[in-house]
Protein backbone atom coordinates (compact mmCIF):
# COMPACT_ATOMS: atom_id res chain seq x y z
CA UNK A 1 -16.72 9.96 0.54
CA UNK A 2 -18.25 11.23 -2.92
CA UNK A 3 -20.31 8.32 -3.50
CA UNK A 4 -22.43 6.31 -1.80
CA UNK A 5 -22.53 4.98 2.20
CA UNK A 6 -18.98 3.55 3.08
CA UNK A 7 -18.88 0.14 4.34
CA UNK A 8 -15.90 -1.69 6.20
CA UNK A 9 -13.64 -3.87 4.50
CA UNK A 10 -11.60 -6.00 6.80
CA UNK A 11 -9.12 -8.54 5.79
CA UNK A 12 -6.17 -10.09 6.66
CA UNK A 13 -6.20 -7.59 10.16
CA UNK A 14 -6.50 -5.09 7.79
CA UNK A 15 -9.62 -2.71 7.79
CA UNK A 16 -10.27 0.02 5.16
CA UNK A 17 -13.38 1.85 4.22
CA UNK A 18 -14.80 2.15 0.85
CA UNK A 19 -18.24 3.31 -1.17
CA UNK A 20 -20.55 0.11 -0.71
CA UNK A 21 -21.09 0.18 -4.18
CA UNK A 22 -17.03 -0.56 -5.27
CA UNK A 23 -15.51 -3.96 -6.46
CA UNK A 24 -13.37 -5.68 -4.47
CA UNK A 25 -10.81 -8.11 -5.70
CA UNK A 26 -8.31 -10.23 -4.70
CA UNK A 27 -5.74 -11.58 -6.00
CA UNK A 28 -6.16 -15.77 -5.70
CA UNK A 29 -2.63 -16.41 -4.02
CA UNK A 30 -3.17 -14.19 -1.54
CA UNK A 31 -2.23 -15.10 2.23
CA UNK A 32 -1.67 -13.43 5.47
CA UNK A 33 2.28 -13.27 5.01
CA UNK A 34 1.80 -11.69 1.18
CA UNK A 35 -1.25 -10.61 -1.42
CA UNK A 36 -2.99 -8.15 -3.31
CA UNK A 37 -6.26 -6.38 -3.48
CA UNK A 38 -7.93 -3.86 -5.79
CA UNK A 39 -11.10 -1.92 -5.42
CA UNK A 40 -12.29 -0.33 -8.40
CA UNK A 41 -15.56 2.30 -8.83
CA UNK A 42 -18.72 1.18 -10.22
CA UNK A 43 -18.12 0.61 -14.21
CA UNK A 44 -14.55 1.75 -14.02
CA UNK A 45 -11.67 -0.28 -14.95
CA UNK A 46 -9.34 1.93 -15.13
CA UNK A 47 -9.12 2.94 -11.75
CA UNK A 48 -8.35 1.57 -8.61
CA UNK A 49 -6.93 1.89 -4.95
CA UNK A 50 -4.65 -1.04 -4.62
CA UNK A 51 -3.58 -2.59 -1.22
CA UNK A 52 -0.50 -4.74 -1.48
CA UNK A 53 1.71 -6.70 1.05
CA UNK A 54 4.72 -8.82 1.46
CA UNK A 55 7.26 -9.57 4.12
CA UNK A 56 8.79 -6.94 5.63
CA UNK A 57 12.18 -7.85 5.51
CA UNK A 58 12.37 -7.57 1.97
CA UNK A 59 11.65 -4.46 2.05
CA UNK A 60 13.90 -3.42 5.14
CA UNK A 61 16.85 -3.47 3.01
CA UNK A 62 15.51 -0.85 0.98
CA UNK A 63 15.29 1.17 4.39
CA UNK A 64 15.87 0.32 8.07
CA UNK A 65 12.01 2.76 8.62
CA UNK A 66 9.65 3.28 6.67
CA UNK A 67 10.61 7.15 6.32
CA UNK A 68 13.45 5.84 5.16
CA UNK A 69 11.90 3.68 2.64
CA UNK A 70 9.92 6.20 0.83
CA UNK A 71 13.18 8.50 1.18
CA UNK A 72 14.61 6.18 -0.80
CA UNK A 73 12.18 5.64 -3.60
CA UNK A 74 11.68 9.73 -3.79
CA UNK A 75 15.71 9.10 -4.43
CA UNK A 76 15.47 6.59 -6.88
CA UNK A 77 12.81 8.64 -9.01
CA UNK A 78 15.11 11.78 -9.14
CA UNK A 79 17.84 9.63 -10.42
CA UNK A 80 15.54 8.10 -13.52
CA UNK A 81 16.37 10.28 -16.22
CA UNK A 82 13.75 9.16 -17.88
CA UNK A 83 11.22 11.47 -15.10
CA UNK A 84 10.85 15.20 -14.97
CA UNK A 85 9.09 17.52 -13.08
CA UNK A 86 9.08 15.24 -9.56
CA UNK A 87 7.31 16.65 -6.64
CA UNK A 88 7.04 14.34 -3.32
CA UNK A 89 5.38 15.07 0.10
CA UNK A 90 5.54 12.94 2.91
CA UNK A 91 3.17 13.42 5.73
CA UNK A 92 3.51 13.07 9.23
CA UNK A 93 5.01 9.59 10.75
CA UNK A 94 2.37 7.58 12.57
CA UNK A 95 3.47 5.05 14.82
CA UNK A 96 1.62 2.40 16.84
CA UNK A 97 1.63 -1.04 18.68
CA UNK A 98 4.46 -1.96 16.01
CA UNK A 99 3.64 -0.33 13.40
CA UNK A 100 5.29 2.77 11.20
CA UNK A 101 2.97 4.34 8.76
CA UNK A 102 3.73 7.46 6.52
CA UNK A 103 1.11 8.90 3.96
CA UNK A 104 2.79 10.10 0.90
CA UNK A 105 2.17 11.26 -2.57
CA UNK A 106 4.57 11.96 -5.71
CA UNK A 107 3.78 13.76 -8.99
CA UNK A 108 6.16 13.30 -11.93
CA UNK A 109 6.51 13.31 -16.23
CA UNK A 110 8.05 10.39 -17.59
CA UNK A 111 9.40 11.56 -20.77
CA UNK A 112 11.24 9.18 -23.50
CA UNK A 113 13.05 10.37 -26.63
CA UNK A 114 10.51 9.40 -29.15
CA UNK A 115 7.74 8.85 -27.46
CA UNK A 116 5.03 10.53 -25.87
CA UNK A 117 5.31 11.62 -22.54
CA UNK A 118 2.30 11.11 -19.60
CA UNK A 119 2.11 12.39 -16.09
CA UNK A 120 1.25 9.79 -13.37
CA UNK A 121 0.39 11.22 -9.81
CA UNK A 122 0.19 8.94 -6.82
CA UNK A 123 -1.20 9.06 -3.57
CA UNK A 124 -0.24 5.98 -0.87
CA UNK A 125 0.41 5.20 2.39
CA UNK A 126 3.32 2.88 3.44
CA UNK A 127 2.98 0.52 6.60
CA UNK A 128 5.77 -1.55 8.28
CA UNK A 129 4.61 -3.94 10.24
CA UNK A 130 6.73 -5.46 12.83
CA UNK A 131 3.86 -7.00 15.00
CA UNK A 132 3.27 -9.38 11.61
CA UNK A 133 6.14 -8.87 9.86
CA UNK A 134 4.69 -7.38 6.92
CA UNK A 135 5.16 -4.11 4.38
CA UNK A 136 2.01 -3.02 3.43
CA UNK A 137 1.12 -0.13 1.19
CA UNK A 138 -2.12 1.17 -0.14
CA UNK A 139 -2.19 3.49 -3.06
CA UNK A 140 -3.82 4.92 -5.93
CA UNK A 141 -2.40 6.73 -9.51
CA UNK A 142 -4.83 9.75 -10.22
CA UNK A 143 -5.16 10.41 -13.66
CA UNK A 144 -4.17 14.25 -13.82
CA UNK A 145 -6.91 14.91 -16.44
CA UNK A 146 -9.57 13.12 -14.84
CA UNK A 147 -8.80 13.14 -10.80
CA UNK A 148 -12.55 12.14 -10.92
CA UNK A 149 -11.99 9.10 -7.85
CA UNK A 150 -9.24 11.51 -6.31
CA UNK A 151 -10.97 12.63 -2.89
CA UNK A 152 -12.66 8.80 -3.13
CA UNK A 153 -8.91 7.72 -2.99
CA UNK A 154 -7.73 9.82 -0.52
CA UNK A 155 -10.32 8.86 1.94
CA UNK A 156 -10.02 4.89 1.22
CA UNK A 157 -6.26 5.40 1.43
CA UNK A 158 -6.43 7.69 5.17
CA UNK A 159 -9.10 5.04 6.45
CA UNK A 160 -6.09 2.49 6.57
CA UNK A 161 -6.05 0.38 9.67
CA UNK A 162 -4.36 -3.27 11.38
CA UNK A 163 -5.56 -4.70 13.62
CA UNK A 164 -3.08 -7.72 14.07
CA UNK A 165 -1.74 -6.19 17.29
CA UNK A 166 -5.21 -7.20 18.69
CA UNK A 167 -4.82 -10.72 17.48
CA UNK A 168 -1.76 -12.96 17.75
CA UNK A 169 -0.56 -13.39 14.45
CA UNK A 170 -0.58 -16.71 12.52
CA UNK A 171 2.40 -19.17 13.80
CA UNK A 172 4.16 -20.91 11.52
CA UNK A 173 3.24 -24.54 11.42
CA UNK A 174 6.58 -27.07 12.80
CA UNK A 175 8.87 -27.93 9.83
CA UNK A 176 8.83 -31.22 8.63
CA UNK A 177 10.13 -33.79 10.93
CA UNK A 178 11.80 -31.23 13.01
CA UNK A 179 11.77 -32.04 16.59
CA UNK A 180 9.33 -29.97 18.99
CA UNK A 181 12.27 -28.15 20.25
CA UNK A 182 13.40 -27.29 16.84
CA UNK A 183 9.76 -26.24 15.79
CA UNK A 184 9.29 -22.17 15.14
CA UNK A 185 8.15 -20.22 17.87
């Protein structure tokens, strides 16, 4: 990394690495099953790598895989009329213990009549999760003028990992007076 001695950030089952000196935050609702964290350079506002998640079968209907997914957002920006100049790569599919993960990165204009135009570049990964049943996805928007954090990025989002596979996820608690045999498993 550019800046200083990485550290470990684990959380959740999730485990990234990121420049000691960095901000974390998190997002106060944030819960195994859904949440949101940011981590944003020393004295920088502006930017951040963002980790997100939610349940996964939200997202499933958007795309049976996670290839599929992102296929289908790349899709969805060449339709907006409103975006010009869209580039996508996807890397190479990663799968393990339950998981699908796919690095990815898109580079578009968004032009509207009467107003200025800006280019937004992105760099991610996308996870689903079927040992937890979440989508999670890491990512950060490099400022095309700047890309000052863009290596930083890139190595925050690569160093990605979950670890629920190598702990049971949480259990739902038993519904309210619902008989043991009725109780989630």
């Amino acid at each position: 990394m550019e800046a200083s001695d990485p550290m470990d950030f684990a959380y959740y089952d999730f485990v990234l690495t990121v420049p000691n000196e960095w901000r974390i935050i998190t997002e106060k609702k944030s819960e195994y099953g859904r949440g949101q964290i940011a981590f944003l350079p020393p004295k920088d506002d502006k930017f951040s790598v963002d980790l997100l998640w939610e349940n996964l079968d939200v997202y499933k209907s958007k795309g049976a895989t996670v290839e599929a997914f992102i296929d289908n957002y790349f899709e969805n920006l060449r339709k907006n009329r409103n975006i010009v100049d869209l580039e996508t790569y996807k890397g190479e599919l990663t799968k393990w213990e339950g998981h699908e993960m796919l690095y990815h990165e898109f580079k578009y204009t968004f032009k509207q009549m009467m107003r200025r135009g800006f280019t937004q570049h992105v760099v991610g990964i996308a996870i689903y999760d079927t040992h937890s049943n979440r989508f999670i996805i890491s990512y950060a928007k490099i400022d095309p003028k700047k890309e000052a954090y863009e290596n930083t990025a890139r190595d925050i989002i690569r160093t990605f990992h979950c670890n629920c596979s190598e702990s049971a996820p949480p259990t739902a608690p038993p519904a309210p007076n619902a008989a043991p045999s009725e109780a989630p498993q």
